[in-house]
C-alpha atoms as a PDB file:
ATOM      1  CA  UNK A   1       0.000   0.000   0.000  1.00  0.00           C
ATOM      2  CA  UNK A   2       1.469   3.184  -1.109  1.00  0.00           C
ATOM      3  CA  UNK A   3       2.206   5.691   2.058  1.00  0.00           C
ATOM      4  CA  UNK A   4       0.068   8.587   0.697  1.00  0.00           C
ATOM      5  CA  UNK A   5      -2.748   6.635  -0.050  1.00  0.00           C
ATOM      6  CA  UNK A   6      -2.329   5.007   3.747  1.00  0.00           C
ATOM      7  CA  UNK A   7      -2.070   8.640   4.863  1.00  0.00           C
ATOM      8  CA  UNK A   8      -4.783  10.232   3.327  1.00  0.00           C
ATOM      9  CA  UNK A   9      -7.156   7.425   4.432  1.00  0.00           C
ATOM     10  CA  UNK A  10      -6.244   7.480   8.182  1.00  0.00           C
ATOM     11  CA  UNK A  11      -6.633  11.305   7.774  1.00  0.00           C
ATOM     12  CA  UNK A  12      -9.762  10.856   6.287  1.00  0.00           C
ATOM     13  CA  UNK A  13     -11.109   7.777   8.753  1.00  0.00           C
ATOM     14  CA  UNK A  14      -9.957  10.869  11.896  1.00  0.00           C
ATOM     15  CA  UNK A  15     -11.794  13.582  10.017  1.00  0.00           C
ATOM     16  CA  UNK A  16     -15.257  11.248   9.310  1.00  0.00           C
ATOM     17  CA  UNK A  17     -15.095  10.047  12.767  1.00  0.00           C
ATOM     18  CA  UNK A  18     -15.110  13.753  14.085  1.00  0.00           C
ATOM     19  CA  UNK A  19     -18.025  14.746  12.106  1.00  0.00           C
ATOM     20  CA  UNK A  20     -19.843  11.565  12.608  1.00  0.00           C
ATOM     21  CA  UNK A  21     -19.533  12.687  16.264  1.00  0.00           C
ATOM     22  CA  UNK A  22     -20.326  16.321  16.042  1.00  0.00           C
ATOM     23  CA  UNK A  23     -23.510  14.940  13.823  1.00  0.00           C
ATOM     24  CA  UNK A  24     -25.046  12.927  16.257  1.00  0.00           C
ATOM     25  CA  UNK A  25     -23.884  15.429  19.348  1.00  0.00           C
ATOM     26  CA  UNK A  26     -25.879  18.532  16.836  1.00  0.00           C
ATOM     27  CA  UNK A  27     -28.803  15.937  16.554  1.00  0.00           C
ATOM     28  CA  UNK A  28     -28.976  15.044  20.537  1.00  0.00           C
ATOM     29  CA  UNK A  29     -28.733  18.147  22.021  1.00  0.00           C
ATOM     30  CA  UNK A  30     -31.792  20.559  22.038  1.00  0.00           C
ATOM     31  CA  UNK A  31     -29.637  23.826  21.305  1.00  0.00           C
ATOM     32  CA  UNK A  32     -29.603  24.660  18.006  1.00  0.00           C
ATOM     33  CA  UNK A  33     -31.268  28.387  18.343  1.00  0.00           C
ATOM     34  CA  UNK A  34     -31.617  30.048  21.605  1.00  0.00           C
ATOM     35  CA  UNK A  35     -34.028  33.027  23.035  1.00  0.00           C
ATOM     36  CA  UNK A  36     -32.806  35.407  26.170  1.00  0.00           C
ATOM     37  CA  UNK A  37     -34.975  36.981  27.468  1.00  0.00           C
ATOM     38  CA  UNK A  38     -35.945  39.145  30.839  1.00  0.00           C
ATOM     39  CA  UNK A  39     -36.186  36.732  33.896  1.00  0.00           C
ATOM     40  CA  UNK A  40     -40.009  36.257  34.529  1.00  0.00           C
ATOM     41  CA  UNK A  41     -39.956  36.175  38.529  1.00  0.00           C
ATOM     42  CA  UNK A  42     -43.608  36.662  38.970  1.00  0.00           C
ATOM     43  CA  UNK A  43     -46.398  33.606  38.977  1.00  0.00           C
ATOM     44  CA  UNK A  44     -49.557  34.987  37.248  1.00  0.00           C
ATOM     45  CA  UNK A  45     -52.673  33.443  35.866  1.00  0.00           C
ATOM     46  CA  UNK A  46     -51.179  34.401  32.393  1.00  0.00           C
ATOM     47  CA  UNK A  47     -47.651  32.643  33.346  1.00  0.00           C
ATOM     48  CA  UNK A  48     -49.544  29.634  33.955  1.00  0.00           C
ATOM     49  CA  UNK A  49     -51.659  29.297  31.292  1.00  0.00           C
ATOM     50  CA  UNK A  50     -48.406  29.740  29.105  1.00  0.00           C
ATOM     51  CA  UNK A  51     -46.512  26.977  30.546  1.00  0.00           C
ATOM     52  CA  UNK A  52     -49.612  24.894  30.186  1.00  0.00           C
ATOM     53  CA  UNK A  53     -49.975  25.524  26.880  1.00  0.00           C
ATOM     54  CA  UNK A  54     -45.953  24.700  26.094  1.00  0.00           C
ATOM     55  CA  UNK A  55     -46.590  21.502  27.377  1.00  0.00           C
ATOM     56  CA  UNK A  56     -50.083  20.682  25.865  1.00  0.00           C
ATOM     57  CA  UNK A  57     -50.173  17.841  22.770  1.00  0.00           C
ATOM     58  CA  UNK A  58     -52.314  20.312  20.735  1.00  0.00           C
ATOM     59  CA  UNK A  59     -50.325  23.375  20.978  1.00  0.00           C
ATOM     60  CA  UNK A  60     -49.847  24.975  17.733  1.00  0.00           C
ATOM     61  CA  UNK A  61     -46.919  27.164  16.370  1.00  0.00           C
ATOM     62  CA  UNK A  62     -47.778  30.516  17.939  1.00  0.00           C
ATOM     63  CA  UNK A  63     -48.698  29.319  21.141  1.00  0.00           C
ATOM     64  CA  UNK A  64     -45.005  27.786  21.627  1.00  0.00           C
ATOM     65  CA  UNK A  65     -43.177  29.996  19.982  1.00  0.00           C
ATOM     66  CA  UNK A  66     -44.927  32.900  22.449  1.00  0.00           C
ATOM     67  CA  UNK A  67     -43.396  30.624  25.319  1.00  0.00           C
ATOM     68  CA  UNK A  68     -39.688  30.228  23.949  1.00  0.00           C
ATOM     69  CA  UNK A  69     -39.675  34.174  23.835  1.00  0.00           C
ATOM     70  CA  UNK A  70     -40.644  34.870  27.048  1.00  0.00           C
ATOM     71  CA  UNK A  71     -38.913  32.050  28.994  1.00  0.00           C
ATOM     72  CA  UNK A  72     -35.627  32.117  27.603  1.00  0.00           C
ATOM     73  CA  UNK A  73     -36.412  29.124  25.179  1.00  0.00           C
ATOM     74  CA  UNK A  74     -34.208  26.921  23.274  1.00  0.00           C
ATOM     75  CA  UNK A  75     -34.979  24.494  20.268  1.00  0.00           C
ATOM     76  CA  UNK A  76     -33.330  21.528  19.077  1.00  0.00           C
ATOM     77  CA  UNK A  77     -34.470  18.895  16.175  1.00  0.00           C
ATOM     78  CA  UNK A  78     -36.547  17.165  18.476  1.00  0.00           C
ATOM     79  CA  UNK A  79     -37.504  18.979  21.568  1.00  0.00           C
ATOM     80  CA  UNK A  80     -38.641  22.602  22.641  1.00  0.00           C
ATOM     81  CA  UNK A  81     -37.567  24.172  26.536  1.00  0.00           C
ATOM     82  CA  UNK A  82     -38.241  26.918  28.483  1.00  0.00           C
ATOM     83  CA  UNK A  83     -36.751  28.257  31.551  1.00  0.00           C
ATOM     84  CA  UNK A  84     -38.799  28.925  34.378  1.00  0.00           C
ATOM     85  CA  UNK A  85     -39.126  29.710  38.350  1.00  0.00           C
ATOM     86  CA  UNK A  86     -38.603  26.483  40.045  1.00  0.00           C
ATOM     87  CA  UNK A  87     -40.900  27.489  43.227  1.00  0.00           C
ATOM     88  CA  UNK A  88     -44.297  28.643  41.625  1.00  0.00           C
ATOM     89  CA  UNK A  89     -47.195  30.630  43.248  1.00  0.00           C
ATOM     90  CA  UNK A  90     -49.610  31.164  41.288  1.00  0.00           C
ATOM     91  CA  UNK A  91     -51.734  34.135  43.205  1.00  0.00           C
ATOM     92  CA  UNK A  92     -49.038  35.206  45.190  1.00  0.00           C
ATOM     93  CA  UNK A  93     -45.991  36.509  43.426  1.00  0.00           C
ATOM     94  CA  UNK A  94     -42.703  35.740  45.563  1.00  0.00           C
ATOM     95  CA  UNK A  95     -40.504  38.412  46.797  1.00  0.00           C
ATOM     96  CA  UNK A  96     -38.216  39.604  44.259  1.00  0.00           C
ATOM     97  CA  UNK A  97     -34.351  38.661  45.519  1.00  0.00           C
ATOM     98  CA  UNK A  98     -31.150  39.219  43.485  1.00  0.00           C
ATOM     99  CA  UNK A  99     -31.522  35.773  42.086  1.00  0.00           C
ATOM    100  CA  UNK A 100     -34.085  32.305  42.699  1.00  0.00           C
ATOM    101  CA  UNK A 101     -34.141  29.308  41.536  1.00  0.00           C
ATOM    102  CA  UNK A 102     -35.395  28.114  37.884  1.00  0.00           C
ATOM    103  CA  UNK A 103     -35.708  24.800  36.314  1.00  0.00           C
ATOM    104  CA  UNK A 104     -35.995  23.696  32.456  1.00  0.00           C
ATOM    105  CA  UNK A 105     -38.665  22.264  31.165  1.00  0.00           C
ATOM    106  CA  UNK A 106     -38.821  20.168  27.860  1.00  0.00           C
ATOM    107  CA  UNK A 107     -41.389  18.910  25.489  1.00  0.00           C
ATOM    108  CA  UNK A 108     -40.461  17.197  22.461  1.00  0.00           C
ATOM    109  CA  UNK A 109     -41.977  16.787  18.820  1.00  0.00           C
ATOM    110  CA  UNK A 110     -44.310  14.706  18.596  1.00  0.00           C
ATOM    111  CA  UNK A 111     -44.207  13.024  15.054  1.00  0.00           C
ATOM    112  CA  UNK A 112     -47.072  14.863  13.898  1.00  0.00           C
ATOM    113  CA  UNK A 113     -45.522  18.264  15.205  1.00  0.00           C
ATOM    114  CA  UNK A 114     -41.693  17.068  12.788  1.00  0.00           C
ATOM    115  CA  UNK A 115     -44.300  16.547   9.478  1.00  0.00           C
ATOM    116  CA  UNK A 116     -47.216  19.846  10.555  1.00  0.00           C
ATOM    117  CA  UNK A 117     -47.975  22.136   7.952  1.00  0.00           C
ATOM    118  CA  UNK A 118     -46.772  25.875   8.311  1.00  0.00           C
ATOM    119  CA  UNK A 119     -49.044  28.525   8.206  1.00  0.00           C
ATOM    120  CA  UNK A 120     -49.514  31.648   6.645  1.00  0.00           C
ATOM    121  CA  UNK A 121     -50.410  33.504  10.043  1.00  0.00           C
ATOM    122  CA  UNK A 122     -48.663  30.894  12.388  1.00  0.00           C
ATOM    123  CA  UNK A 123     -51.314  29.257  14.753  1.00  0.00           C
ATOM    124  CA  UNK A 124     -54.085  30.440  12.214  1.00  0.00           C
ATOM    125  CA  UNK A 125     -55.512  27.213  10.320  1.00  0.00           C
ATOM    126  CA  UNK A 126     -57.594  29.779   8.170  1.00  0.00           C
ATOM    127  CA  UNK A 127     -54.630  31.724   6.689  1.00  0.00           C
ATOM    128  CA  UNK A 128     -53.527  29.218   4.220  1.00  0.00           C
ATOM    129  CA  UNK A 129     -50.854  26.939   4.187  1.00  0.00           C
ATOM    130  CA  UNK A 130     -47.088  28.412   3.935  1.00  0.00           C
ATOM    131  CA  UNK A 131     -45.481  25.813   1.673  1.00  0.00           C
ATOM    132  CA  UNK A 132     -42.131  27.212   1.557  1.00  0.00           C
ATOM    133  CA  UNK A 133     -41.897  26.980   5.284  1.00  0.00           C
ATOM    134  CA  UNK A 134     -43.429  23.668   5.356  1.00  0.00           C
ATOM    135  CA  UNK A 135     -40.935  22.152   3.362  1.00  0.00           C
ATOM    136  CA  UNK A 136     -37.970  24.314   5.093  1.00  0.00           C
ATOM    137  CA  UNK A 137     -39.423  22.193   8.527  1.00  0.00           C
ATOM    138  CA  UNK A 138     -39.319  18.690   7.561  1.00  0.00           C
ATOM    139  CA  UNK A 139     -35.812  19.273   5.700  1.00  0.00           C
ATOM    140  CA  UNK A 140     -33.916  20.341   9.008  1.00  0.00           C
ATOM    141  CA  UNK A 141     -35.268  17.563  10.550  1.00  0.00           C
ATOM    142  CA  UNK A 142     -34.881  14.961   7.563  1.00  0.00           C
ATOM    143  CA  UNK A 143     -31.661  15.572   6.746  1.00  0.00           C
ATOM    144  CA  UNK A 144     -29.018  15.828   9.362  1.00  0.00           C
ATOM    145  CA  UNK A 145     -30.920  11.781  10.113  1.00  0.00           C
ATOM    146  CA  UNK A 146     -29.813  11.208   6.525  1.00  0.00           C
ATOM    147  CA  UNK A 147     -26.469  12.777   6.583  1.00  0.00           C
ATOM    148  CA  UNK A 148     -25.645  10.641   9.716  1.00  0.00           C
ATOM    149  CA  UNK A 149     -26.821   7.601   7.786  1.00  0.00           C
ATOM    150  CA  UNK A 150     -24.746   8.524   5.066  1.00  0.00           C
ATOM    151  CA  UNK A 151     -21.870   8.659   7.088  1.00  0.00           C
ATOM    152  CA  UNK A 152     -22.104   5.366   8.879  1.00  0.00           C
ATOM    153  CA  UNK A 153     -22.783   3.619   5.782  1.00  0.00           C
ATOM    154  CA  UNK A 154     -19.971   5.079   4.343  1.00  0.00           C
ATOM    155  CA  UNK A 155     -17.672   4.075   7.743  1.00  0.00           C
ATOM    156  CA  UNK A 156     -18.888   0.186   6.518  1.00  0.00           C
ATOM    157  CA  UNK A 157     -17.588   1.083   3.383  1.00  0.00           C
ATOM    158  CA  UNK A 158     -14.586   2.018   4.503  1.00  0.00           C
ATOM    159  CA  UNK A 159     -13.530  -0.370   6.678  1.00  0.00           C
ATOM    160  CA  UNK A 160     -14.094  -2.838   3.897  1.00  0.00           C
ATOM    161  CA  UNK A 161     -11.644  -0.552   1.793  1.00  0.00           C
ATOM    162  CA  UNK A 162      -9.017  -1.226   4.468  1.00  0.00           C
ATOM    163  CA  UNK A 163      -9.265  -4.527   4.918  1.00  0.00           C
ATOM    164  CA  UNK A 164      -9.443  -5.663   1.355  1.00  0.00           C
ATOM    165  CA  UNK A 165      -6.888  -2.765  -0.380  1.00  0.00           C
ATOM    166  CA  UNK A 166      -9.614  -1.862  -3.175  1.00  0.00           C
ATOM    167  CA  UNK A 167      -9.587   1.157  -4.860  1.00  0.00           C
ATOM    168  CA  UNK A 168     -13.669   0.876  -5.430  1.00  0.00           C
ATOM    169  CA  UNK A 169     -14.882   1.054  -1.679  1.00  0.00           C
ATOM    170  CA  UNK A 170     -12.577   3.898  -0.650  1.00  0.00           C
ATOM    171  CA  UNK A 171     -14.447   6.039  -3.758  1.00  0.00           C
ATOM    172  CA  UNK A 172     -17.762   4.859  -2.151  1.00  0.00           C
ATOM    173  CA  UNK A 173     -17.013   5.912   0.982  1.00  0.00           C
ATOM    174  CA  UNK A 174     -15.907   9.159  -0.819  1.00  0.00           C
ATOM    175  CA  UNK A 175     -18.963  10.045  -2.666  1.00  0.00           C
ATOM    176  CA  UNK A 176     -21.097   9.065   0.370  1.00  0.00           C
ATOM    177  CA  UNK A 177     -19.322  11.615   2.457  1.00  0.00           C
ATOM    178  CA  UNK A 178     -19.813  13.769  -0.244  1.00  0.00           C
ATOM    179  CA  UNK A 179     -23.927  13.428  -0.111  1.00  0.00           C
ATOM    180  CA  UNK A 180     -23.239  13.341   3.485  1.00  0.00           C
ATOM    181  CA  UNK A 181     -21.839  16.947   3.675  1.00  0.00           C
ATOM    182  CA  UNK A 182     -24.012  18.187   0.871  1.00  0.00           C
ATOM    183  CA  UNK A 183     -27.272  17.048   3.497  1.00  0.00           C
ATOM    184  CA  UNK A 184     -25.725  18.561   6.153  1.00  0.00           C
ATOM    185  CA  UNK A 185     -25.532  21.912   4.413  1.00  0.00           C
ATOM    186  CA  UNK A 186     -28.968  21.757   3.219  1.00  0.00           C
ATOM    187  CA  UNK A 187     -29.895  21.105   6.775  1.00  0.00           C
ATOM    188  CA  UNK A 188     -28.065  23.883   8.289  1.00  0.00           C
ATOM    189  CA  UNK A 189     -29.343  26.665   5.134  1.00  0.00           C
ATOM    190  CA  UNK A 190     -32.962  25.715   5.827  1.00  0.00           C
ATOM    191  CA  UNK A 191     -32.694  25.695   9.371  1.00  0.00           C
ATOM    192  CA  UNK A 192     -31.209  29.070   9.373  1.00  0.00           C
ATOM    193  CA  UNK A 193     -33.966  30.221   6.263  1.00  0.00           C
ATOM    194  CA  UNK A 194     -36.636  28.426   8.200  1.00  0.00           C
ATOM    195  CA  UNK A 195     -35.941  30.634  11.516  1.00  0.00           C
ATOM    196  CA  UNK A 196     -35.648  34.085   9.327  1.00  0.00           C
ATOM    197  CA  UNK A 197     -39.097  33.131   8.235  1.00  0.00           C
ATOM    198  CA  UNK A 198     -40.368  32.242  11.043  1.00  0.00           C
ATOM    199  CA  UNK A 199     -39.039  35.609  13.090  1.00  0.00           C
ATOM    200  CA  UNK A 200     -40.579  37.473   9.843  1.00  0.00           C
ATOM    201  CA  UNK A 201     -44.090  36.746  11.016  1.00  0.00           C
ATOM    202  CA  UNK A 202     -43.670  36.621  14.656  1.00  0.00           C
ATOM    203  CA  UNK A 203     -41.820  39.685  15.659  1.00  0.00           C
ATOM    204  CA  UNK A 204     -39.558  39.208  19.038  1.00  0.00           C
ATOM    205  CA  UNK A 205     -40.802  41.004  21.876  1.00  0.00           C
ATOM    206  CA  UNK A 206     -39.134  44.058  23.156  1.00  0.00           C
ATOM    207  CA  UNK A 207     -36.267  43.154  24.965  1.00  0.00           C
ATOM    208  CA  UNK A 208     -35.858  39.476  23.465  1.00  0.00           C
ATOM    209  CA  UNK A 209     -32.973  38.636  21.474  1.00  0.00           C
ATOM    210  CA  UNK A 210     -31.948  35.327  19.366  1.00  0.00           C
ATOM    211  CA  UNK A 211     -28.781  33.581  18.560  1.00  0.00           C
ATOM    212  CA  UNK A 212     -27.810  30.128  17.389  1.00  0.00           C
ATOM    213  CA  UNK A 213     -26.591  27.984  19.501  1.00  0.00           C
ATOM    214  CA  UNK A 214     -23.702  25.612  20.122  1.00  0.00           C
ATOM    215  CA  UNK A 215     -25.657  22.373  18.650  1.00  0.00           C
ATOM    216  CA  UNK A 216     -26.228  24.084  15.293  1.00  0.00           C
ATOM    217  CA  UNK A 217     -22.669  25.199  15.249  1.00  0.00           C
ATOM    218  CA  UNK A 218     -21.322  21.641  15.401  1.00  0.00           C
ATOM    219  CA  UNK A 219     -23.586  20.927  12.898  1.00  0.00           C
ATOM    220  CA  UNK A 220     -21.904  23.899  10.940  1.00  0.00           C
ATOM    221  CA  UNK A 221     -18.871  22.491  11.291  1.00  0.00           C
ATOM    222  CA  UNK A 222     -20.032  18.394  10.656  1.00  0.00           C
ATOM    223  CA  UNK A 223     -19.969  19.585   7.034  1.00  0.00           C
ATOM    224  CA  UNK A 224     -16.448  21.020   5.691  1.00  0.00           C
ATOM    225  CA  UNK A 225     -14.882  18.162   7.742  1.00  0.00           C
ATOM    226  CA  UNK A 226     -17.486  15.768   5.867  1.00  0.00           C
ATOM    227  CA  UNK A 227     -16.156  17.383   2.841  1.00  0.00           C
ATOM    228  CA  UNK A 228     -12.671  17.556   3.419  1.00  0.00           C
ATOM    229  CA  UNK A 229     -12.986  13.386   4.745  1.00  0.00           C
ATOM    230  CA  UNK A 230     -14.816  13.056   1.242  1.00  0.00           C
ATOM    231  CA  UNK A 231     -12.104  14.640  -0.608  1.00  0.00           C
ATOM    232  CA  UNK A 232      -9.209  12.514   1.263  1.00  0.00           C
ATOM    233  CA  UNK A 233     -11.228   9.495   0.368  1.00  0.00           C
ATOM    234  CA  UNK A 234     -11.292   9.951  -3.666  1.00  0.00           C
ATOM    235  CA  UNK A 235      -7.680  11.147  -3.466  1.00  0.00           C
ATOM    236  CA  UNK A 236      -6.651   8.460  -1.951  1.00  0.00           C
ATOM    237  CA  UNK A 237      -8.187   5.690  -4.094  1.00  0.00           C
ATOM    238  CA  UNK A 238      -6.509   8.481  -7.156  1.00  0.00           C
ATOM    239  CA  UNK A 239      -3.337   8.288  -5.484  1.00  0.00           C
ATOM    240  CA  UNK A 240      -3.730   4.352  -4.931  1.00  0.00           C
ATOM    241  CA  UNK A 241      -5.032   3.370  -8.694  1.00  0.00           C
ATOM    242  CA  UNK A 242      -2.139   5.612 -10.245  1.00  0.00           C
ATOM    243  CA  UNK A 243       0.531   3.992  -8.077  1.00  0.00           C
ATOM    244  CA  UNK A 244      -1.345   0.300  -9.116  1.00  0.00           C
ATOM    245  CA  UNK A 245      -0.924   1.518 -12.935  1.00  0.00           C
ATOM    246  CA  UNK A 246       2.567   1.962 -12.537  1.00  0.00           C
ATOM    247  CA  UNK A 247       3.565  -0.674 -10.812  1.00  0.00           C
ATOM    248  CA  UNK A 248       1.589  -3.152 -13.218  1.00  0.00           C
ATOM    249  CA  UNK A 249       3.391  -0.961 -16.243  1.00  0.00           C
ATOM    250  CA  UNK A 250       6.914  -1.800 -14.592  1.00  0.00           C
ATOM    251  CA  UNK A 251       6.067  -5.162 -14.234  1.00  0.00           C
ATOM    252  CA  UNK A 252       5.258  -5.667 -17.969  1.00  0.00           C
ATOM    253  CA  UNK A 253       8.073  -3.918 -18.716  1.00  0.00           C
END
């Protein structure tokens, strides 16, 4: 086995097992956009019925949404959190102090909720459907699932490449990485479109601000290392058919 070809590919097997990690740490985690917002300390009727709603099967898109920006949300692929005082009292606000205690509480997606339609007013059934945004919401959750798959498939691949020396798994495991990447990107772009929509028709309350957050960013990154891995891979078998086409020219001659 020629040494660049053995170098590329352990280069390449480091940088797929990175991103294969960062994938499935993005997918996981529930932080892929984050709210801030100003501390709710007091225990109304109104606070109530908001966290009940959060947690209800049948909320729609409004109704959460209205929650993550007042309770210093976050979102990930499959679940939705908000922040909140851990010690409630619902008709008697406590005494404000310098700081109390708050816990997080998470609902995830139902099935229904990862395949919903969009609408034109979000939470409005009557406004028409938004197809653009529709589509933008089952993509961020489709593919980063079928980017991972990608890249597991194409670790098979590749282990098959190193234990039999063939030049036609190692471009598999290439061009897999390659869709791989290319899935992840999509996923990230639609993500970030879908949440520019989304902000579009429900403004932020005064005071509320938004930033992405450290899940999304490793799912940023998944994809130039699934690139870069990708690119290894087909150099490598390059590298390794070129060096076979010499060596089998020397020999005849």
């Amino acid at each position: 086995m020629d040494n660049r070809f053995a170098t590329a590919f352990v280069i390449a097997c480091v940088l797929s097992l990175i991103s294969t990690i960062y994938m499935a740490a993005s997918i996981g985690t529930d932080f892929w956009y984050e709210y801030r917002s100003p501390v709710q300390e007091n225990s109304s009727d109104l606070n109530k019925s908001i966290w009940e709603d959060f947690i209800s099967d049948e909320t729609d898109e409004k109704t959460y949404n209205d929650a993550l920006f007042r309770y210093n949300g976050n979102v990930g692929l499959w679940r939705r959190c908000i922040t909140i005082p851990k010690n409630t009292h619902w008709y008697a606000p406590p005494e404000r102090t310098e700081s109390f205690d708050v816990v997080t509480k998470c609902m995830s997606f139902t099935l229904t909720e990862q395949f919903m339609l969009k609408y034109v007013d979000p939470g409005n059934h009557n406004s028409g459907i938004d197809l653009l945004r529709t589509y933008l919401w089952r993509c961020q959750f489709l593919l980063p699932f079928v980017s991972l798959g990608l890249m597991c498939f194409g670790a098979l691949i590749g282990l098959c490449a190193c234990i039999c020396r063939s030049l036609y798994p190692t471009i598999a495991t290439g061009i897999l990485h390659l869709l791989a990447g290319l899935c992840t990107l999509g996923s990230v772009s639609c993500y970030v479109a879908g949440i520019e929509l989304l902000h579009q028709k429900l403004q932020l309350p005064e005071k509320v601000t938004g930033e992405f957050g450290w899940s999304f960013c490793l799912a940023c990154v998944s994809a130039p290392l699934q690139f870069m891995a990708s690119a290894l891979f087909i150099w490598a078998a390059h590298t390794n058919r070129k060096e076979y086409t010499l060596m089998k020219a020397y020999r005849v001659a």
